[in-house]
PDB file of N, CA and C in Angstrom:
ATOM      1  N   UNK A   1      14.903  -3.510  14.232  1.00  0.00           N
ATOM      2  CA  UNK A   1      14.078  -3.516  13.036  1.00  0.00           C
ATOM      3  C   UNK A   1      14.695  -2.570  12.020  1.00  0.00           C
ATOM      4  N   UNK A   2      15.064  -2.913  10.556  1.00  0.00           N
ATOM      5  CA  UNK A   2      15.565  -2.079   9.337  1.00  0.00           C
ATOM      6  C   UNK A   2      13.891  -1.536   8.737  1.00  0.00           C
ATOM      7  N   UNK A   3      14.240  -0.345   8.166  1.00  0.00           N
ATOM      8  CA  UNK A   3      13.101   0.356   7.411  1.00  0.00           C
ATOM      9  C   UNK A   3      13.637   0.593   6.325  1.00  0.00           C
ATOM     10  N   UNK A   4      13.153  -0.556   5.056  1.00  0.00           N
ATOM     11  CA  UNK A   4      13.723  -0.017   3.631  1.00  0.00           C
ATOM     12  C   UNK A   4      12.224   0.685   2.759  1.00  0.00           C
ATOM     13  N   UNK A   5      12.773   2.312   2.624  1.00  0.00           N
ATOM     14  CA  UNK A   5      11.434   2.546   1.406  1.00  0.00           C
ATOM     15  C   UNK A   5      12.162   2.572   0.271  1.00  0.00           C
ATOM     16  N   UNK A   6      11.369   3.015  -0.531  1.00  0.00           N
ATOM     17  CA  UNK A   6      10.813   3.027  -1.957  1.00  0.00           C
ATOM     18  C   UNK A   6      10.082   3.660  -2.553  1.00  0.00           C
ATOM     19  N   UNK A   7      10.292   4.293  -3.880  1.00  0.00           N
ATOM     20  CA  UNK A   7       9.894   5.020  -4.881  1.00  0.00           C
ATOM     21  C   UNK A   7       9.208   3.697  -6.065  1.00  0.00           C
ATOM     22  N   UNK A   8       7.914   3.688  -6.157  1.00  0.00           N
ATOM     23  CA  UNK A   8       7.578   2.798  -7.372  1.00  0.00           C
ATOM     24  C   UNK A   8       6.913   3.426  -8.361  1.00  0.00           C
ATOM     25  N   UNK A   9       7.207   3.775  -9.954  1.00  0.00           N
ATOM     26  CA  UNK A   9       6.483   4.315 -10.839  1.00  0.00           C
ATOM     27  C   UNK A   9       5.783   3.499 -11.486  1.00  0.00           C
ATOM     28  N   UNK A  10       4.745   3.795 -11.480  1.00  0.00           N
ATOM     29  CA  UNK A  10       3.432   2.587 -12.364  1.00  0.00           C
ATOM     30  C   UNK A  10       2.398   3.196 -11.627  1.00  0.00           C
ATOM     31  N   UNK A  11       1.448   2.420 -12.139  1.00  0.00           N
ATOM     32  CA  UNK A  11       0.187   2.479 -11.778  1.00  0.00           C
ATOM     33  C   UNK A  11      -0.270   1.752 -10.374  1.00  0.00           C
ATOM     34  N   UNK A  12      -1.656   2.244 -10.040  1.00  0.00           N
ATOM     35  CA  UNK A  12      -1.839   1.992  -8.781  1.00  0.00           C
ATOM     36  C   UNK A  12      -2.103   0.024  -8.527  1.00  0.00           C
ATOM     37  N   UNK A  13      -2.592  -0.753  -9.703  1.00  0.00           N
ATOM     38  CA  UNK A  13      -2.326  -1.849  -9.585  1.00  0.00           C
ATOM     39  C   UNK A  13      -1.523  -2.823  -9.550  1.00  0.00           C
ATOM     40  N   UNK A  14      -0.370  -2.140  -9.811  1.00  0.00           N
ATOM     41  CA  UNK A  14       0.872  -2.904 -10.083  1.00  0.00           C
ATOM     42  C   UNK A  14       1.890  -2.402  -8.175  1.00  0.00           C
ATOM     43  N   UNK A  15       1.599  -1.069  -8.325  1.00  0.00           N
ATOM     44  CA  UNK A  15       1.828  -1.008  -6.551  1.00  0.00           C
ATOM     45  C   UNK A  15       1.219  -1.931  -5.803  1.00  0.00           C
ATOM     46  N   UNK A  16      -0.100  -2.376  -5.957  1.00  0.00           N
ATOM     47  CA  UNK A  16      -0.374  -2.892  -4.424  1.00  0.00           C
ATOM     48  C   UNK A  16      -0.175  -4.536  -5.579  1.00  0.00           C
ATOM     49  N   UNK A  17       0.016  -5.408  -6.086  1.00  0.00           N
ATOM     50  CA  UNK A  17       0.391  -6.059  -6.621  1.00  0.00           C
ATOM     51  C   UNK A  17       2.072  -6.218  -5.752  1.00  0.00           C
ATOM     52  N   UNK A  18       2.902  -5.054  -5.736  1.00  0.00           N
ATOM     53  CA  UNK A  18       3.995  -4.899  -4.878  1.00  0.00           C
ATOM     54  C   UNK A  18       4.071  -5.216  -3.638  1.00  0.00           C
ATOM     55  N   UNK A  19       3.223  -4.091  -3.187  1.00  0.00           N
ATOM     56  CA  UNK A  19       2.738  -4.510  -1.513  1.00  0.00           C
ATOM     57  C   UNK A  19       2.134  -5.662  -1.485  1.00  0.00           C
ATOM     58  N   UNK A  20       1.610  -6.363  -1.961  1.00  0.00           N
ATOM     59  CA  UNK A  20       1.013  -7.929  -1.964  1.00  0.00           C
ATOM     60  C   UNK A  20       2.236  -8.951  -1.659  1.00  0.00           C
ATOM     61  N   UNK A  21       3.444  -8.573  -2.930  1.00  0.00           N
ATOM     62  CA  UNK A  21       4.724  -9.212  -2.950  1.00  0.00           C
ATOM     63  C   UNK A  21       5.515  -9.221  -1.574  1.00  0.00           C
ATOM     64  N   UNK A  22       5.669  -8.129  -1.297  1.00  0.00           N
ATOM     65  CA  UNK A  22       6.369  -8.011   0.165  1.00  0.00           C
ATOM     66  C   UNK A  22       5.316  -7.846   1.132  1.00  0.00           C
ATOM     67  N   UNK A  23       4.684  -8.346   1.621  1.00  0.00           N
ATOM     68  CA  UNK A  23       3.860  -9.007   2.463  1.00  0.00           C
ATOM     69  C   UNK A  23       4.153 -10.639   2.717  1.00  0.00           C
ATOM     70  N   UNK A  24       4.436 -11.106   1.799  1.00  0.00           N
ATOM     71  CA  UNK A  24       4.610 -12.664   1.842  1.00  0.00           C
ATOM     72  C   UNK A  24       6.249 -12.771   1.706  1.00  0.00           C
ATOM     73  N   UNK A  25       7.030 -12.177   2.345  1.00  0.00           N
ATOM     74  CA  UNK A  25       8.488 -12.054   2.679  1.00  0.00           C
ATOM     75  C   UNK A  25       8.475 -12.748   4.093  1.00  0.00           C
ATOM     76  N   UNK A  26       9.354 -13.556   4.372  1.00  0.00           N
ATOM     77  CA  UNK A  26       9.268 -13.935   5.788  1.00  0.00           C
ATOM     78  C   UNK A  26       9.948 -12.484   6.330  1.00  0.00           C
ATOM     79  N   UNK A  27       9.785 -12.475   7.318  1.00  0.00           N
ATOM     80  CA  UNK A  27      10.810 -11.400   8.434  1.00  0.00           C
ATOM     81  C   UNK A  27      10.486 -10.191   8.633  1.00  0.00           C
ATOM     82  N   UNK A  28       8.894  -9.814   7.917  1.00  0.00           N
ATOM     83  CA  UNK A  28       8.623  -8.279   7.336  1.00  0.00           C
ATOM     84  C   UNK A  28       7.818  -8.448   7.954  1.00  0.00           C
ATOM     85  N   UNK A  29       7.566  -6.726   8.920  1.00  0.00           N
ATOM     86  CA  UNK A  29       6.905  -6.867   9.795  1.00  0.00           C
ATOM     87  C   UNK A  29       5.517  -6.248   9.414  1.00  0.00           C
ATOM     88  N   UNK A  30       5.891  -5.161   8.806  1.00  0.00           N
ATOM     89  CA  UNK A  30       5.148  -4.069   8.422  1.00  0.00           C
ATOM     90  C   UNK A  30       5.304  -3.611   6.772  1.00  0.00           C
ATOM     91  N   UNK A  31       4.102  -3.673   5.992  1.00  0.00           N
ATOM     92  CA  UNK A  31       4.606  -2.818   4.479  1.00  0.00           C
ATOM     93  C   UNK A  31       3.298  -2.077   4.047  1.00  0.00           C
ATOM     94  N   UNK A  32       3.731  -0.620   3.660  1.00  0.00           N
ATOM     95  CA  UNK A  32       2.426   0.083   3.326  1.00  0.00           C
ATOM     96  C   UNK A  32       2.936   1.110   2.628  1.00  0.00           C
ATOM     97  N   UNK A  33       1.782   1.655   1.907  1.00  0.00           N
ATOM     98  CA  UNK A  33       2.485   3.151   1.368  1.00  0.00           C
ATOM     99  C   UNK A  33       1.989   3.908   1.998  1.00  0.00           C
ATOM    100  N   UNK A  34       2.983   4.842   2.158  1.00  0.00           N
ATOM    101  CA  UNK A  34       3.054   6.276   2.872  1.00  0.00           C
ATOM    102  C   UNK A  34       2.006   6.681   1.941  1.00  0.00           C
ATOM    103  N   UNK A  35       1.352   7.783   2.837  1.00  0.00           N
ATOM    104  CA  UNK A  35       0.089   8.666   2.815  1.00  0.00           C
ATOM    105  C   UNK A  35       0.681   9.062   1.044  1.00  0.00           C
ATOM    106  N   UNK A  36       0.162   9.638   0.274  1.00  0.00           N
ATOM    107  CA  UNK A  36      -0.044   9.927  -0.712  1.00  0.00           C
ATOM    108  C   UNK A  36       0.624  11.676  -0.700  1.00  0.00           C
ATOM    109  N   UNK A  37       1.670  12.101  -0.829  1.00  0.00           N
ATOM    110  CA  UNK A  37       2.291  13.363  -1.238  1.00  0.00           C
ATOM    111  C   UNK A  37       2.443  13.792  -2.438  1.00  0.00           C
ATOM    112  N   UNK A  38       2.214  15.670  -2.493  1.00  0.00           N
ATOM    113  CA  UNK A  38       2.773  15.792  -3.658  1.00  0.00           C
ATOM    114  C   UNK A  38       4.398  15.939  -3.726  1.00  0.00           C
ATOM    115  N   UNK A  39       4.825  14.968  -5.088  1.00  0.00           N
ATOM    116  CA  UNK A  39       6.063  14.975  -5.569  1.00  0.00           C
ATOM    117  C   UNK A  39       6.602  16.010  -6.651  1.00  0.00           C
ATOM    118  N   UNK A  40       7.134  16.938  -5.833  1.00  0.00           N
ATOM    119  CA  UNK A  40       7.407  17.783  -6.567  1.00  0.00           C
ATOM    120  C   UNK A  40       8.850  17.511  -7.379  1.00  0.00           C
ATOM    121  N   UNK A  41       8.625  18.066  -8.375  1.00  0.00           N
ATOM    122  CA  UNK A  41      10.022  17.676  -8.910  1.00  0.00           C
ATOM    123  C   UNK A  41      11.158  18.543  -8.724  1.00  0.00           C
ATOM    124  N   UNK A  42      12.686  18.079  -8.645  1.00  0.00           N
ATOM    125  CA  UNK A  42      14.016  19.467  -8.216  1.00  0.00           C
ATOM    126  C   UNK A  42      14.700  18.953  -9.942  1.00  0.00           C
ATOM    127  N   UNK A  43      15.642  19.736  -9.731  1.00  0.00           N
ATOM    128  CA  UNK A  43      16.772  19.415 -10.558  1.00  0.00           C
ATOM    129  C   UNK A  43      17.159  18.198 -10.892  1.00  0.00           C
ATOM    130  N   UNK A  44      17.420  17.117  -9.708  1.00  0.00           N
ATOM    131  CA  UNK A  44      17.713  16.032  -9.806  1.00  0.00           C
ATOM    132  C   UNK A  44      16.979  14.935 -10.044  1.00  0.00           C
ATOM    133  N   UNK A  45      15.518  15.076  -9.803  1.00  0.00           N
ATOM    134  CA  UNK A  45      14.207  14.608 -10.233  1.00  0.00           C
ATOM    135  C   UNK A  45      14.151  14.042 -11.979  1.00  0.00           C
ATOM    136  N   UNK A  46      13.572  13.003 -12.523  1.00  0.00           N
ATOM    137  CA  UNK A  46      13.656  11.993 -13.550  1.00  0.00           C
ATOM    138  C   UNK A  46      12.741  12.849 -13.965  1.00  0.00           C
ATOM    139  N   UNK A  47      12.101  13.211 -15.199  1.00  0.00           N
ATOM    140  CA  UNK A  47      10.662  13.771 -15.601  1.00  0.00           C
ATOM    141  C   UNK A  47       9.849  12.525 -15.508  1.00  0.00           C
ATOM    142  N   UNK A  48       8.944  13.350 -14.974  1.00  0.00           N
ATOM    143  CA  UNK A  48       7.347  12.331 -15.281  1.00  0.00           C
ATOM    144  C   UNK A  48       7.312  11.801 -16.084  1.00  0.00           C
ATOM    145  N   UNK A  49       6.693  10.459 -16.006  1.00  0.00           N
ATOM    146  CA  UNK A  49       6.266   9.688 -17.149  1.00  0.00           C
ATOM    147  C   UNK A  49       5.198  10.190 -17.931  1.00  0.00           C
ATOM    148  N   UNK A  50       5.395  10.077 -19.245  1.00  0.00           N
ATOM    149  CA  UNK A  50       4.174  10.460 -20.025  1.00  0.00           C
ATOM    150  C   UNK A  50       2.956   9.874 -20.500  1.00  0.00           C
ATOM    151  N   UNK A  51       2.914   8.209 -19.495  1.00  0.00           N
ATOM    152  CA  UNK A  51       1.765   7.268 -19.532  1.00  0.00           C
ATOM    153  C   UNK A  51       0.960   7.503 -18.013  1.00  0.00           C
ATOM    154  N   UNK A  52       1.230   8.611 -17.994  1.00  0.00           N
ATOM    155  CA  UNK A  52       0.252   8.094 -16.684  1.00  0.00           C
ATOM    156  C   UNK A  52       0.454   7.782 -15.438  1.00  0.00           C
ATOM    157  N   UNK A  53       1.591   6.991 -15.443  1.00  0.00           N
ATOM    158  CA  UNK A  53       2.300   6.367 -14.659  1.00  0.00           C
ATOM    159  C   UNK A  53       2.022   7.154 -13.585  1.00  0.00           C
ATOM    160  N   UNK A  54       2.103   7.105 -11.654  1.00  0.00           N
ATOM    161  CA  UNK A  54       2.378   7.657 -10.906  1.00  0.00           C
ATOM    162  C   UNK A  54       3.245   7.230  -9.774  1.00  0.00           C
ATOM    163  N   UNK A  55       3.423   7.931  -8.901  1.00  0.00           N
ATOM    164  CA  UNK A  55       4.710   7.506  -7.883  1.00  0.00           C
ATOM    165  C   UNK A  55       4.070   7.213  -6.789  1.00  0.00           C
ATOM    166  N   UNK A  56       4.530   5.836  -6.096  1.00  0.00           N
ATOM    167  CA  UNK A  56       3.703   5.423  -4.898  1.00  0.00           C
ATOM    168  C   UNK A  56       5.021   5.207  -3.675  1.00  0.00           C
ATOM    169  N   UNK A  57       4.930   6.076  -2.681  1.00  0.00           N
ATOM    170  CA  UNK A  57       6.042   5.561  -1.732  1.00  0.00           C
ATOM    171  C   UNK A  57       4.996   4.880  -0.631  1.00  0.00           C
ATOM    172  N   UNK A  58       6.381   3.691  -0.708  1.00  0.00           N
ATOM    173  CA  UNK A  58       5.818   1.996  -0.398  1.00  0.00           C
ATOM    174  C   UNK A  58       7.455   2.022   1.106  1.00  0.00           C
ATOM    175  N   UNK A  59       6.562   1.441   2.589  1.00  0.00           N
ATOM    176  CA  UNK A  59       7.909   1.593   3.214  1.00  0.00           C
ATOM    177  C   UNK A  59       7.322   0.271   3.980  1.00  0.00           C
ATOM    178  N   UNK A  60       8.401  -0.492   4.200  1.00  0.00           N
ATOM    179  CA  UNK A  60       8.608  -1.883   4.609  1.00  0.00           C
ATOM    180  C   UNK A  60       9.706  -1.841   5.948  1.00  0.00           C
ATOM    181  N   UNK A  61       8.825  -2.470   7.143  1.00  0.00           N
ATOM    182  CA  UNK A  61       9.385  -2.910   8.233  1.00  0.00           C
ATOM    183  C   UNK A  61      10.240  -4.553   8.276  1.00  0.00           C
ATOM    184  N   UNK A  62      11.393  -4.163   8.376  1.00  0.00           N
ATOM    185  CA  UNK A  62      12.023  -6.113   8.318  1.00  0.00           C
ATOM    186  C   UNK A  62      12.556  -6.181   9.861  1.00  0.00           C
ATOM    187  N   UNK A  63      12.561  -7.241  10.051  1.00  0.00           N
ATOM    188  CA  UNK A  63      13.155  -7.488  11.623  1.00  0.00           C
ATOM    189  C   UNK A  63      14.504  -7.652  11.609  1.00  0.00           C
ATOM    190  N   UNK A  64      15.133  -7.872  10.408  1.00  0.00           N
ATOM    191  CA  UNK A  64      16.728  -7.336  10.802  1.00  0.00           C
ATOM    192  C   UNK A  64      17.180  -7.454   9.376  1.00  0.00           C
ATOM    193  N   UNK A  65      18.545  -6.822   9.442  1.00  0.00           N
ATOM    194  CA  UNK A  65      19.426  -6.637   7.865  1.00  0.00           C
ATOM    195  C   UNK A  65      19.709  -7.572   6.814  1.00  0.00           C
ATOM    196  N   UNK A  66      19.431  -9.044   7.536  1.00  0.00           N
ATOM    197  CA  UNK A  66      19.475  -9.844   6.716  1.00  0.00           C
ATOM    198  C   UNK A  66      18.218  -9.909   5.631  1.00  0.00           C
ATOM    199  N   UNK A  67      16.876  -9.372   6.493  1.00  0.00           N
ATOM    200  CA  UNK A  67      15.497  -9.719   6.184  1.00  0.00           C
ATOM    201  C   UNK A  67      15.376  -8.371   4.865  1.00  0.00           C
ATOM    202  N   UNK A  68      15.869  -7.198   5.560  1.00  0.00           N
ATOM    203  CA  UNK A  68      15.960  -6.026   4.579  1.00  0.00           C
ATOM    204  C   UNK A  68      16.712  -6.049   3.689  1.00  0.00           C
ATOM    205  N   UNK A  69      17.928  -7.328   3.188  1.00  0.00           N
ATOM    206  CA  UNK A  69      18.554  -7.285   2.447  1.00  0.00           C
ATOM    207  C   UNK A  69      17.698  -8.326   1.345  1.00  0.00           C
ATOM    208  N   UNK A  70      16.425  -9.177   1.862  1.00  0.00           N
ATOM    209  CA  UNK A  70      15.953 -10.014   1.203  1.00  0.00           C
ATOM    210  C   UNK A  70      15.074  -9.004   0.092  1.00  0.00           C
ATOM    211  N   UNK A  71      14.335  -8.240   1.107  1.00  0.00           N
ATOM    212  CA  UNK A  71      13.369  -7.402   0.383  1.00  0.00           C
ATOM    213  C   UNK A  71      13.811  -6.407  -0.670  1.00  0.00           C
ATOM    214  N   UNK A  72      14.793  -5.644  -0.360  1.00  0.00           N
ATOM    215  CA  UNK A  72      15.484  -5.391  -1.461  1.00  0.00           C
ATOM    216  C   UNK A  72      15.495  -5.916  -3.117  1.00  0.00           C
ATOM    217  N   UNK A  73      15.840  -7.363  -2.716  1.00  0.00           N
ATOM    218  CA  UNK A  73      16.126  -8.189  -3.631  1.00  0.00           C
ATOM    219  C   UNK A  73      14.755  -8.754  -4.361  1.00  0.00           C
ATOM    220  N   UNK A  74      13.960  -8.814  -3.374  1.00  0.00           N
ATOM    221  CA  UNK A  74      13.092  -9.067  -3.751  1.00  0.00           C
ATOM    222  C   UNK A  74      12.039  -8.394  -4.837  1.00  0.00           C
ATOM    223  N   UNK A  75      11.882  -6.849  -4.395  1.00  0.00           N
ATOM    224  CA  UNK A  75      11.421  -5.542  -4.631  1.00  0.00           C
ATOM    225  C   UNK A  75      12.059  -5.233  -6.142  1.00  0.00           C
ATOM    226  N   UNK A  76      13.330  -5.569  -6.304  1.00  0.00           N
ATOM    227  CA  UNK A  76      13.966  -5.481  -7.769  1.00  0.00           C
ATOM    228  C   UNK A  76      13.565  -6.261  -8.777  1.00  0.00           C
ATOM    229  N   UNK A  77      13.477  -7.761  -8.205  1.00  0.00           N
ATOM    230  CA  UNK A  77      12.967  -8.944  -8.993  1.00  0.00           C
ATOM    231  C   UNK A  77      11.441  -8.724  -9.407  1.00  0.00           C
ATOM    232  N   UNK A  78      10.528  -8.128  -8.391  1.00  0.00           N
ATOM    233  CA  UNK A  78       9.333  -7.911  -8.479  1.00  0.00           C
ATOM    234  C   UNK A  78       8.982  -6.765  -9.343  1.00  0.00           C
ATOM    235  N   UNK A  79      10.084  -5.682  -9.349  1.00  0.00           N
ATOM    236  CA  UNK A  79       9.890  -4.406 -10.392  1.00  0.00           C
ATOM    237  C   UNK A  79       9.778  -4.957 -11.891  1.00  0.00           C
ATOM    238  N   UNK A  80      10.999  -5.898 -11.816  1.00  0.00           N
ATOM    239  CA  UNK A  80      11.157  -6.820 -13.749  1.00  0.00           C
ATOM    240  C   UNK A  80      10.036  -7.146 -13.755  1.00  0.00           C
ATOM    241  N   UNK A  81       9.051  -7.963 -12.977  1.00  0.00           N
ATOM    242  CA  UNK A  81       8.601  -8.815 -13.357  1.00  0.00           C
ATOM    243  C   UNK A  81       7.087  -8.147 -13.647  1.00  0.00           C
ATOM    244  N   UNK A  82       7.033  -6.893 -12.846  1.00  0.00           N
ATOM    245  CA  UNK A  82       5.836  -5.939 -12.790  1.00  0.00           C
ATOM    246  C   UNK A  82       5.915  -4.886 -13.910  1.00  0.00           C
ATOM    247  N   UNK A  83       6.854  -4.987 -14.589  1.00  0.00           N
ATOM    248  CA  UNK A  83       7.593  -3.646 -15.656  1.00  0.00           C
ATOM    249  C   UNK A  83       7.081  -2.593 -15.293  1.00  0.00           C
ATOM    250  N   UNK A  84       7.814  -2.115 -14.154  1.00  0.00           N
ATOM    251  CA  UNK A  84       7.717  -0.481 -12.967  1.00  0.00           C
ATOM    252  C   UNK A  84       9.325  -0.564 -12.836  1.00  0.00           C
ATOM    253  N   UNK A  85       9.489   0.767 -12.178  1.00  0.00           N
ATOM    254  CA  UNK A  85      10.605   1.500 -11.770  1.00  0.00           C
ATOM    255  C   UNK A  85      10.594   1.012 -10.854  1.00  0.00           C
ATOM    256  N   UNK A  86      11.991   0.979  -9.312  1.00  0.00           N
ATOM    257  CA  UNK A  86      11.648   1.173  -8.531  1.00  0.00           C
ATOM    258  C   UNK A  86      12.851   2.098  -7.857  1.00  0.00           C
ATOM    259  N   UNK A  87      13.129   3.205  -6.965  1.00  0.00           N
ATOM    260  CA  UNK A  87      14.244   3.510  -6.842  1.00  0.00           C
ATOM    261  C   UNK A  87      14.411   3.567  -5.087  1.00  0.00           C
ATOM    262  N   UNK A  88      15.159   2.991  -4.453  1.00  0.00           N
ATOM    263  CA  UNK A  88      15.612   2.779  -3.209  1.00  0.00           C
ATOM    264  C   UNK A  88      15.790   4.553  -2.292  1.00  0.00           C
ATOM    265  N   UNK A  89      15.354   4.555  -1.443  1.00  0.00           N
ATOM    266  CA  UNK A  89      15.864   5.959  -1.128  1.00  0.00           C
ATOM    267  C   UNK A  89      16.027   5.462   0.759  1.00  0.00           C
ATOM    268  N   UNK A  90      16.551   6.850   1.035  1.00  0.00           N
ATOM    269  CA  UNK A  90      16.223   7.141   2.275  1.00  0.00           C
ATOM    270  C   UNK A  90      15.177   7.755   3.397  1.00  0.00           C
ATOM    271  N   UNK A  91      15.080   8.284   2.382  1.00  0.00           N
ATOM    272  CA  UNK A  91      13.558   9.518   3.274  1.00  0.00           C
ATOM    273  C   UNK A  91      13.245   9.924   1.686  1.00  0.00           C
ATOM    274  N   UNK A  92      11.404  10.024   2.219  1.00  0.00           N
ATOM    275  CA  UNK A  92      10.387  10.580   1.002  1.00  0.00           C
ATOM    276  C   UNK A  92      10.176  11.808   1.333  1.00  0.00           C
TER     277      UNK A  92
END
């Protein structure tokens, strides 16, 4: 099983609007957002948006690399189409 998360900036309807999206991925086993943290910001950190906007980490179970390479793709297409950020990471 691949674990791809995610950083999504927007609002909280357009996140689960997300999680809605990758839910209906074939091959995905699991998608939810991680418990709610504070994001503190470093050096390398984007500044906050000044609408409001907030950060939702969203982490998706696929049953293999092909499936995590869908969601990916998917997750990008779904950011355009949601007008949100989304930024790929490794660990939140």
């Amino acid at each position: 099983m691949r674990t791809v998360r995610f950083r999504l900036t927007g609002p909280i309807a357009k996140a689960d609007a997300m999680i809605a999206t990758m839910h209906a991925i074939d091959g995905v086993d699991r998608v939810e957002e991680v418990a709610d943290q504070m994001h503190e910001r470093d050096d390398t950190s984007p500044p906050r948006p000044a609408d409001g906007a907030d950060f939702h980490d969203i982490e998706i179970h696929a049953q293999s690399a092909a499936h995590a390479e869908a969601v990916r793709g998917r997750a990008e297409a779904a950011a355009r189409e949601l007008g949100v950020a989304v930024e790929f990471v490794e660990d939140f």
